[in-house]
Structures are given as structure tokens and as C-alpha cells.
C-alpha atoms as a PDB file:
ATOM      1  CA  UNK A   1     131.908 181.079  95.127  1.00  0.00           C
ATOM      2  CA  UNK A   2     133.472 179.984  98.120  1.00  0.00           C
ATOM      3  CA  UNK A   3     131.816 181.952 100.280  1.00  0.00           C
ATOM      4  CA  UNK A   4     128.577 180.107  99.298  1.00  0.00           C
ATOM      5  CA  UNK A   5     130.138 176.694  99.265  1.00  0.00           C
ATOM      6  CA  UNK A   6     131.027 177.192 103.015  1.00  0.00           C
ATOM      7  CA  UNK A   7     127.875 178.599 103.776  1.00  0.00           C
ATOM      8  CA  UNK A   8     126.198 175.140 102.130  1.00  0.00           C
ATOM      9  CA  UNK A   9     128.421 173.177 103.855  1.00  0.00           C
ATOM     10  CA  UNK A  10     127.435 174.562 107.533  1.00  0.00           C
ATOM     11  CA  UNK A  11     124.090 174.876 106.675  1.00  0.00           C
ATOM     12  CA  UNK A  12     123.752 170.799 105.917  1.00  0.00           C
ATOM     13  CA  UNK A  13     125.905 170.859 108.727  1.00  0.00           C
ATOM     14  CA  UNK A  14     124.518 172.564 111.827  1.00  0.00           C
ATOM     15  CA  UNK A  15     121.294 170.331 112.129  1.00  0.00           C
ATOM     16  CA  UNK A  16     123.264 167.123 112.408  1.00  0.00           C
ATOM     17  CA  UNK A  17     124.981 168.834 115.437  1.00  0.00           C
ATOM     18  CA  UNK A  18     121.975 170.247 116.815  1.00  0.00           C
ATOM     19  CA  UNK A  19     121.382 168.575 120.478  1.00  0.00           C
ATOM     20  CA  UNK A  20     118.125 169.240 123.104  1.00  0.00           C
ATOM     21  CA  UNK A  21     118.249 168.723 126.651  1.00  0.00           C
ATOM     22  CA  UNK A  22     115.500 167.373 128.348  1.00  0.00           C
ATOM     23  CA  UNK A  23     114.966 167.530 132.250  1.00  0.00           C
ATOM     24  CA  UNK A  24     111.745 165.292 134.264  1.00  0.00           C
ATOM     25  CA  UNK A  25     111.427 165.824 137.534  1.00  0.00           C
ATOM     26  CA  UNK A  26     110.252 161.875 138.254  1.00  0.00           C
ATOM     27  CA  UNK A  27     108.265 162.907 141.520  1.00  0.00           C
ATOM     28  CA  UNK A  28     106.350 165.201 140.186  1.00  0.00           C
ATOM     29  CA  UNK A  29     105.330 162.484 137.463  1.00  0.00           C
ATOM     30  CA  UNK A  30     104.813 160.267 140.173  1.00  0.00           C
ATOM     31  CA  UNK A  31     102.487 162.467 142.363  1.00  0.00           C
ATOM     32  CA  UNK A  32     100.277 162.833 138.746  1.00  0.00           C
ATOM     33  CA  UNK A  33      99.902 159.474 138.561  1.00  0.00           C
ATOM     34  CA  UNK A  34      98.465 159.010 142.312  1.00  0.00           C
ATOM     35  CA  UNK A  35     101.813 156.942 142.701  1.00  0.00           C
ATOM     36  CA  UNK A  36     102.754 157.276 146.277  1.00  0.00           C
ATOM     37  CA  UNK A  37     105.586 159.522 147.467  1.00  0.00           C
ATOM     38  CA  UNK A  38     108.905 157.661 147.330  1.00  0.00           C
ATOM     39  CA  UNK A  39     110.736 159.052 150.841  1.00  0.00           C
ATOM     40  CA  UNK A  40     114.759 160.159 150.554  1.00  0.00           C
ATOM     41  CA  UNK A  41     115.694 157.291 152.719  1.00  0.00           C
ATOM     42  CA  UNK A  42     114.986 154.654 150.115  1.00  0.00           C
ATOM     43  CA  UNK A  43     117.940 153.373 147.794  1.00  0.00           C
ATOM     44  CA  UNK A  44     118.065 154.760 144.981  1.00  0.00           C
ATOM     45  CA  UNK A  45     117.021 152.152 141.973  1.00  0.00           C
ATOM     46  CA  UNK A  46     120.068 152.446 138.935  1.00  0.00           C
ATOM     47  CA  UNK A  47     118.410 154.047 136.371  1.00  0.00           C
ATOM     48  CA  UNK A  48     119.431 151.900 132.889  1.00  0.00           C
ATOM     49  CA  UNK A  49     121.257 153.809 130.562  1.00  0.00           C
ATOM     50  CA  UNK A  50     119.466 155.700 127.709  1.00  0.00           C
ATOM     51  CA  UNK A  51     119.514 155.116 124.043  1.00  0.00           C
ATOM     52  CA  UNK A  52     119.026 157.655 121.803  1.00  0.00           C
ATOM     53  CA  UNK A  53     118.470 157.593 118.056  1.00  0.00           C
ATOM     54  CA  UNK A  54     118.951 160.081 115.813  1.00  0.00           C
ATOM     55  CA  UNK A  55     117.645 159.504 112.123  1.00  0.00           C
ATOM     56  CA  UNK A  56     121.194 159.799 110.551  1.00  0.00           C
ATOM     57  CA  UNK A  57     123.189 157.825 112.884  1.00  0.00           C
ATOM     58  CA  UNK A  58     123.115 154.925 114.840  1.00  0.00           C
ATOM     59  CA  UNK A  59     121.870 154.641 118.285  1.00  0.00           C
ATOM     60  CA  UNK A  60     124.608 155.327 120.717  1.00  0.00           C
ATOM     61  CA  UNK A  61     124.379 154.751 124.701  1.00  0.00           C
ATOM     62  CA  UNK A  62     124.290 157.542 126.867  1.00  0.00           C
ATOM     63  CA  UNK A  63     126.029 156.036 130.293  1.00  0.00           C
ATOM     64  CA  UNK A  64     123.984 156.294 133.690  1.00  0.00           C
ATOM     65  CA  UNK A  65     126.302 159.279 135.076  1.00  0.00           C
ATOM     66  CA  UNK A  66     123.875 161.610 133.312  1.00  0.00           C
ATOM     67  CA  UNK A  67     120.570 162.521 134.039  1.00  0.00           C
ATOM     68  CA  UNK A  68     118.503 159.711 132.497  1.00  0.00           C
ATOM     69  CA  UNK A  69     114.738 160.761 131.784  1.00  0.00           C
ATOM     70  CA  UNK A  70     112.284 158.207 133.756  1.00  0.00           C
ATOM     71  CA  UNK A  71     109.149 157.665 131.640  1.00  0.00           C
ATOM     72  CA  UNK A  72     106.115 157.138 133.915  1.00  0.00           C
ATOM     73  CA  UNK A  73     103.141 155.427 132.544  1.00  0.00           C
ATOM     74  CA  UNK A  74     100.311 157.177 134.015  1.00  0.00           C
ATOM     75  CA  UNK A  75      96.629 155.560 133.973  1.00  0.00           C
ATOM     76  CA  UNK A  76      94.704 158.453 133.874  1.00  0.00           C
ATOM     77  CA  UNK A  77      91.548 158.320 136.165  1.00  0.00           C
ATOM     78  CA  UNK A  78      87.920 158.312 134.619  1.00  0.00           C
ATOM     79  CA  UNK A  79      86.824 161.667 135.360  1.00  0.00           C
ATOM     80  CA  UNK A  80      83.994 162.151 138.249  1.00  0.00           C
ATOM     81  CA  UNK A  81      81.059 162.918 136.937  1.00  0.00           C
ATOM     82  CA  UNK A  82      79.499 165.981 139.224  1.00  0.00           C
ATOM     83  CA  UNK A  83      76.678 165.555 141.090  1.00  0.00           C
ATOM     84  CA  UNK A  84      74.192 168.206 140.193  1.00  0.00           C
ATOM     85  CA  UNK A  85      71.464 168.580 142.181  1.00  0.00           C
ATOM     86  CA  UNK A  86      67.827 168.176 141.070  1.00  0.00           C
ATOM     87  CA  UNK A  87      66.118 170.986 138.941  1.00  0.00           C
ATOM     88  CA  UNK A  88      64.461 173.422 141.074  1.00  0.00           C
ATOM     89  CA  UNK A  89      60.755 173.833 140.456  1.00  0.00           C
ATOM     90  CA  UNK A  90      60.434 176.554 138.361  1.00  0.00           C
ATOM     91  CA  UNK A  91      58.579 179.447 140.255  1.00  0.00           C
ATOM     92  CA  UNK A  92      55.583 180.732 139.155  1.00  0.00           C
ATOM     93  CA  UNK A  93      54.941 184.164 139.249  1.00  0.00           C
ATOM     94  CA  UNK A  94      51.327 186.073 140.284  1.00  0.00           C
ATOM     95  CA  UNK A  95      49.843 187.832 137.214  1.00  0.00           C
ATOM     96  CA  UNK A  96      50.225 191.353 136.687  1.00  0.00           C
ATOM     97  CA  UNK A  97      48.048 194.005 135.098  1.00  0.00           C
ATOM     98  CA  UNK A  98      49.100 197.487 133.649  1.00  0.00           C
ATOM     99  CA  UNK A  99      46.686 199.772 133.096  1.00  0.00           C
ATOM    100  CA  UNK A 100      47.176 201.938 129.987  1.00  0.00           C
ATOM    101  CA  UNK A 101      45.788 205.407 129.522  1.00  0.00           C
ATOM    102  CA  UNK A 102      42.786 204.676 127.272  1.00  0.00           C
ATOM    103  CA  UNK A 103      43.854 205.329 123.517  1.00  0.00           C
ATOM    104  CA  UNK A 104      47.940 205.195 124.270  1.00  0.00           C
ATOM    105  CA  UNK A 105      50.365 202.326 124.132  1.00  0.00           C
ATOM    106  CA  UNK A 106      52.741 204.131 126.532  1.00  0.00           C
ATOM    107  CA  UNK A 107      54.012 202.126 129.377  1.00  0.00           C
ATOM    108  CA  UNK A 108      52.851 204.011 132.474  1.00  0.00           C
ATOM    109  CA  UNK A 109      54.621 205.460 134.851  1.00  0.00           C
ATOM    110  CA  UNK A 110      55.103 202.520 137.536  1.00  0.00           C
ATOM    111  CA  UNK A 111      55.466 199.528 134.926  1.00  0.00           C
ATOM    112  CA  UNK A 112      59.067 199.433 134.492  1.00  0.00           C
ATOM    113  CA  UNK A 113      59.227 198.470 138.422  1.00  0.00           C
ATOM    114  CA  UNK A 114      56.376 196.198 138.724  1.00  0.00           C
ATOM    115  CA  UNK A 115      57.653 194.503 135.969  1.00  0.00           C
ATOM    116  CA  UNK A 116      61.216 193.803 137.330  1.00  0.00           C
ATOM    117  CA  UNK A 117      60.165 190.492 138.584  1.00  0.00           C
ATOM    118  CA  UNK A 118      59.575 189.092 135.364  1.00  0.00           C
ATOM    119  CA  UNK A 119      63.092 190.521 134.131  1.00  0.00           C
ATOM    120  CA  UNK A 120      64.795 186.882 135.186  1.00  0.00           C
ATOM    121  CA  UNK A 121      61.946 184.283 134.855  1.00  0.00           C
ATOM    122  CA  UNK A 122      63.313 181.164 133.351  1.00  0.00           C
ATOM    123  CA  UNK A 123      59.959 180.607 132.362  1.00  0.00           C
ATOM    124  CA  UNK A 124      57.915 181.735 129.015  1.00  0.00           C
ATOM    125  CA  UNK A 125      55.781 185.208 129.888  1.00  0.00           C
ATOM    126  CA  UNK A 126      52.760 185.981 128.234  1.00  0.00           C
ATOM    127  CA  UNK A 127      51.522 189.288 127.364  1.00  0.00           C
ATOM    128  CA  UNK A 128      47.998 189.434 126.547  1.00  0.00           C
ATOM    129  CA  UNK A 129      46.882 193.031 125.578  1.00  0.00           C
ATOM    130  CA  UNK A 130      43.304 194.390 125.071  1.00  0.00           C
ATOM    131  CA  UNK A 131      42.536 197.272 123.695  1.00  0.00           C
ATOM    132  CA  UNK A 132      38.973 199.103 123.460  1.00  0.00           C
ATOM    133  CA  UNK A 133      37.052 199.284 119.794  1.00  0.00           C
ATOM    134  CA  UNK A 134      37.828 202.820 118.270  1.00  0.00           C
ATOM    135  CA  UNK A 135      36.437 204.714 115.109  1.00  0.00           C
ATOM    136  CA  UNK A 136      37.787 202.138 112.408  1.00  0.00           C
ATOM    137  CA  UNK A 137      36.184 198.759 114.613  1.00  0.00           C
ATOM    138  CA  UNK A 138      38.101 195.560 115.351  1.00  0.00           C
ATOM    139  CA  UNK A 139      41.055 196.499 113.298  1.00  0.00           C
ATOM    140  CA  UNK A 140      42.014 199.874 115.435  1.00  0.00           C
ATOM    141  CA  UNK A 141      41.390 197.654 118.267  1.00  0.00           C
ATOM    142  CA  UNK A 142      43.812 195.092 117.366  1.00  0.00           C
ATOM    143  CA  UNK A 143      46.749 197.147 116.298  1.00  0.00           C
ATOM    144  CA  UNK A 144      46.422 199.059 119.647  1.00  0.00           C
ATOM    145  CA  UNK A 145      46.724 196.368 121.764  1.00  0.00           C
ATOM    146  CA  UNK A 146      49.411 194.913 119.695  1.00  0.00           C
ATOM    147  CA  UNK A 147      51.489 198.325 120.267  1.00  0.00           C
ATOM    148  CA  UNK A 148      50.818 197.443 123.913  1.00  0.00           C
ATOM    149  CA  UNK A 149      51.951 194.007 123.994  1.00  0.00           C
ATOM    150  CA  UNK A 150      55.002 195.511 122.369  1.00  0.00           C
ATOM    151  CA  UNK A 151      55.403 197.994 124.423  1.00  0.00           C
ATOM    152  CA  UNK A 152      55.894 195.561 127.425  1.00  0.00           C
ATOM    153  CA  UNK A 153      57.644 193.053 125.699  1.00  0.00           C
ATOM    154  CA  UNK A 154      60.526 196.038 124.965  1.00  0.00           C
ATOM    155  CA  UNK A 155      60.384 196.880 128.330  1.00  0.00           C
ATOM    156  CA  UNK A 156      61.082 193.312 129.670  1.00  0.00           C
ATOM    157  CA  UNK A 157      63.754 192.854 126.902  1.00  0.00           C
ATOM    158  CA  UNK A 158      65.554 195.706 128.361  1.00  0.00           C
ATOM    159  CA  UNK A 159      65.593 194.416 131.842  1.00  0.00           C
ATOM    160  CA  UNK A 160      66.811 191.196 131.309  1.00  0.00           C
ATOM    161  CA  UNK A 161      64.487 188.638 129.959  1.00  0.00           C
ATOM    162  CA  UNK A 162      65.073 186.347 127.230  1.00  0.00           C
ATOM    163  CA  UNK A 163      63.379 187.916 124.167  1.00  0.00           C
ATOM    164  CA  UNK A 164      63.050 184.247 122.945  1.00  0.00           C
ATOM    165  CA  UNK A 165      60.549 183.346 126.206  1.00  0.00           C
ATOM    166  CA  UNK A 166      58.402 186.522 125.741  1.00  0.00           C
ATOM    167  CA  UNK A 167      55.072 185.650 123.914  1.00  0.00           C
ATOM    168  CA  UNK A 168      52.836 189.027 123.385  1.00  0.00           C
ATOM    169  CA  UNK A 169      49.720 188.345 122.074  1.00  0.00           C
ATOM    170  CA  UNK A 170      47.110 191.283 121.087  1.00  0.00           C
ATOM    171  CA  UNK A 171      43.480 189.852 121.522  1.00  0.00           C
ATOM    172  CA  UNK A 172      42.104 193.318 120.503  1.00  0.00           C
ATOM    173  CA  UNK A 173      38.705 194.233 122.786  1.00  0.00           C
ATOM    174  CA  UNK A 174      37.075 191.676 125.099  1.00  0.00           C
ATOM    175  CA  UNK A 175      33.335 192.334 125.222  1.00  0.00           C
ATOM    176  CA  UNK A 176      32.331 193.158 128.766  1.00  0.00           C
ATOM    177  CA  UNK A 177      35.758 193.878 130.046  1.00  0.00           C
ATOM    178  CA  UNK A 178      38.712 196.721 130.863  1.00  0.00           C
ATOM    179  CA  UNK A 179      40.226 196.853 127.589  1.00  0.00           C
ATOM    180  CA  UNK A 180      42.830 198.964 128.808  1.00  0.00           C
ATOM    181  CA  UNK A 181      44.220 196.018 130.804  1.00  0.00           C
ATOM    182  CA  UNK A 182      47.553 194.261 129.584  1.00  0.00           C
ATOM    183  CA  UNK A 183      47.884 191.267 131.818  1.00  0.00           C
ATOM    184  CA  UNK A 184      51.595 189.780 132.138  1.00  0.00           C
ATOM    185  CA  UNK A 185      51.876 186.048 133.733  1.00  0.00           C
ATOM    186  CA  UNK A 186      54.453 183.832 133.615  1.00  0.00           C
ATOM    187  CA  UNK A 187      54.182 179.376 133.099  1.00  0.00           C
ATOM    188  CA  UNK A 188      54.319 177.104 130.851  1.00  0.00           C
ATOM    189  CA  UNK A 189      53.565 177.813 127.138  1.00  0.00           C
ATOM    190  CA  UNK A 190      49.908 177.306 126.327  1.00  0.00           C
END
């Protein structure tokens, strides 16, 4: 029983006697508030004593031969604003046309490298692929090219672009025309 009596008894105890030690180096404070330097030659100002309060007691005095903290007010500066410079004209690329083997959606051999400079356009790309008419009409045609358009649009993906600027579009066959012809450009969305 006494055992936990004393061990009550310094437990309310040890936070009244519980002290924390606070250094400020005033210079520094000074140099953060754009204050100018003040040079070792100058008399020192007294520093008035410090009162401290702590919520059980009443405020004592702490006498000038200790470290006193100075308290700096500091006006902080509105923040620059940066200067960007104007948006570059977005460049526009030439159109580019892959030939695909007639009746295949397989990238040839040489797109993945005349594609490359499409991989970092900050601009939409369009992908309009063509396909000729096969046995079942209009409907073979379309799903063909659309496997093209695809096709590209992976292959672009992979390289860099932004899958959210690509726009493939099959148009199936174009009377009169290559249908094997996928034709890649680069602009604003039409």
C-alpha cells in the first residue's frame, strides 16, 4: 500500500517539476526577417527580464543574467509570383501513312520508328484507318480498319503518348482510294 501511495505521490509530482529550455539564436531571426545585420561593435541593448507562467503557479521573474529568448516579429514577404514565359506554339507534326499488308492489322516492320515522333506530342493524334471491302461487305471492312487504328494507337501508348490524346477512328473502305493506308496526324481535335 505504500508502495503505491509513493508512487501516486511522484507521479502528481514530477510534472509540476518538469522544466524546458529553450535557446533562439536572435540573428538568425533577424536575417529571416530581412532585418539588417546588427555588427559586434554595437552596445548591447538589456534584454528585460522574462516572465514565465506556469498554469499552477504564479508568474515568477526570471532575472536578465540568463539567456532571455528575443521574440522577433517577422512580416513575412508576399511571395513572387514566377514569371513563366509564354506558351510555346504547339508544333504541328507532318502526317504519316503506314501501309499495312492487305488483309492484316499487323504494324509493319518500320512503324514503331516512324512513329516515334508522335510518342511526345502534346497535341491530340488522329488515327484514321481504311481498310479494303472483304467477303462479308462494309462490316469486314470496318472491323479491319478498326484493328488497325488499334494497332497504332497500342503502339503509340507504348512509346509515350498520352492514351487520353490518341483518337483512332476506323472509316472502313474509301471508294477510289489505298485502303491499306492508316494515316496518323497530329492538331487540334476536329
Amino acid at each position: 500500500m505504500k508502495c503505491w501511495f509513493l508512487l501516486v505521490i511522484i507521479g502528481i509530482g514530477a510534472p509540476l517539476s518538469a522544466r524546458a529550455q529553450v535557446s533562439v539564436n536572435p540573428a538568425a531571426l533577424a536575417q529571416l526577417a530581412g532585418l539588417p545585420p546588427v555588427s559586434a561593435s554595437a552596445p548591447a541593448a538589456r534584454r528585460p527580464a522574462l516572465v514565465v507562467h506556469h498554469p499552477r503557479h504564479t508568474p515568477r521573474i526570471i532575472p536578465n543574467h540568463h539567456k532571455a529568448a528575443v521574440i522577433v516579429a517577422m512580416a513575412h514577404p508576399a511571395p513572387a509570383t514566377p514569371i513563366s514565359p509564354p506558351p510555346a506554339k504547339p508544333i504541328v507534326l507532318a502526317p504519316l501513312s503506314v501501309i499495312f499488308a492487305p488483309g492484316s492489322a499487323a504494324l509493319p516492320q518500320g512503324a514503331p520508328v516512324a512513329l516515334r515522333p508522335f510518342c511526345h506530342a502534346a497535341q491530340y493524334i488522329r488515327i484514321d484507318a481504311h481498310a479494303p471491302p472483304g467477303a462479308d461487305g462494309a462490316s469486314g471492312a470496318m472491323r479491319l480498319s478498326l484493328a488497325r487504328a488499334m494497332a497504332v494507337r497500342d503502339a503509340l501508348a507504348a512509346c509515350g503518348a498520352a492514351p487520353t490524346l490518341l483518337l483512332p477512328r476506323a472509316l472502313g473502305s474509301l471508294a477510289g482510294a489505298d485502303n491499306n493506308v492508316t494515316t496518323i496526324s497530329s492538331g487540334p481535335q476536329k
